[in-house]
Protein backbone atom coordinates (compact mmCIF):
# COMPACT_ATOMS: atom_id res chain seq x y z
CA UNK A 1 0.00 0.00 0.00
CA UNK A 2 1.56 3.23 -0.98
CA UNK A 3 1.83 6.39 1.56
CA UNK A 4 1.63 9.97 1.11
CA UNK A 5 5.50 11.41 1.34
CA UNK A 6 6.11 13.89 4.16
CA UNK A 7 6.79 16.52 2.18
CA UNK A 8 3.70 16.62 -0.20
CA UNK A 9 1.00 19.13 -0.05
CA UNK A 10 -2.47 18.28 0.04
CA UNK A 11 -4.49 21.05 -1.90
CA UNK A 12 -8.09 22.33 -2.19
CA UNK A 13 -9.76 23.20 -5.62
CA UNK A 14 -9.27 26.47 -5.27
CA UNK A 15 -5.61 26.19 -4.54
CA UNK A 16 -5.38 23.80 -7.50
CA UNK A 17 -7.55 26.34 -9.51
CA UNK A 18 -4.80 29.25 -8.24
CA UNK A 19 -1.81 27.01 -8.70
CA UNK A 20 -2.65 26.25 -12.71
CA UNK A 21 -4.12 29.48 -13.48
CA UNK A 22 -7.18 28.38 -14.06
CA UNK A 23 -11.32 28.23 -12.86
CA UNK A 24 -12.68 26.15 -10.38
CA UNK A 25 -15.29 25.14 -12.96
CA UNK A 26 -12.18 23.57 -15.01
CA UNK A 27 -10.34 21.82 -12.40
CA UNK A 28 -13.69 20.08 -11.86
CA UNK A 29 -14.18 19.15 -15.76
CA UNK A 30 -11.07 17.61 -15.47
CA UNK A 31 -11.40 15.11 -12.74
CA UNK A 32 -14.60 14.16 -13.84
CA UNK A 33 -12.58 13.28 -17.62
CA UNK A 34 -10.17 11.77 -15.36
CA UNK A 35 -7.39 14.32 -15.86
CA UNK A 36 -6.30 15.33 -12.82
CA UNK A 37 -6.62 12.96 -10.08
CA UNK A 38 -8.34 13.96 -6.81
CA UNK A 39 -9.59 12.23 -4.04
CA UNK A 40 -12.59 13.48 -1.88
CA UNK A 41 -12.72 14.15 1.69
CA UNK A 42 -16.88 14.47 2.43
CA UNK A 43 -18.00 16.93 -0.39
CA UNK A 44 -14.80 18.05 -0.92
CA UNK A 45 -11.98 17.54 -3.40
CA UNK A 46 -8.36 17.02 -2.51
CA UNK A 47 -5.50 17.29 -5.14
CA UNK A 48 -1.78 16.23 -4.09
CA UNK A 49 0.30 18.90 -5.46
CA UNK A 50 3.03 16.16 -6.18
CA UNK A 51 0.80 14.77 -8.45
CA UNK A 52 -0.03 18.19 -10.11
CA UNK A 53 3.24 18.97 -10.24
CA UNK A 54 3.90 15.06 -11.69
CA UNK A 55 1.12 15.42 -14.78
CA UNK A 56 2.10 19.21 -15.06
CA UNK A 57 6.11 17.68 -16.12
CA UNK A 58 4.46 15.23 -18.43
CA UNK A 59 2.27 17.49 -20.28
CA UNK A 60 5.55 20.11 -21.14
CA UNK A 61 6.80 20.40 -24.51
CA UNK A 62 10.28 21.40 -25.38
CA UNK A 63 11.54 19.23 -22.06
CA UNK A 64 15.46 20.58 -20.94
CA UNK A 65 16.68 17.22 -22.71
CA UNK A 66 15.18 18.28 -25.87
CA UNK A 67 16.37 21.61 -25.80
CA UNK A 68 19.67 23.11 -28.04
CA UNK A 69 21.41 26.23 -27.03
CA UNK A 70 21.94 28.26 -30.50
């Protein structure tokens, strides 16, 4: 059974909303598509933001590997 890590950050929609710049309405379109994962606490939604942060790395194009000084 995995654990939450010490040092990750649980985080509320609106933090999540804050954090990526965008609505509350959106961050809740995308865990219902199953796009950013969430867990709920009552009627509440909980984000860990190493798993924002995780998806957020995945999504980048142009990664520092990829990229050539000119």
């Amino acid at each position: 059974m995995k654990t939450i890590r010490d040092n990750s950050q649980i985080m509320t929609v609106e933090e999540v909303a804050e954090f990526l710049k965008l609505s509350k309405i959106t961050i809740y379109k995308l865990v219902k598509k199953g796009q950013l994962p969430g867990f709920r606490v009552g009627n509440s939604w909980r984000f860990r933001k190493d798993r924002i942060l995780e998806i957020i790395s995945k999504k980048m194009v142009g990664t520092d590997e990829n990229y050539e000084e000119k």
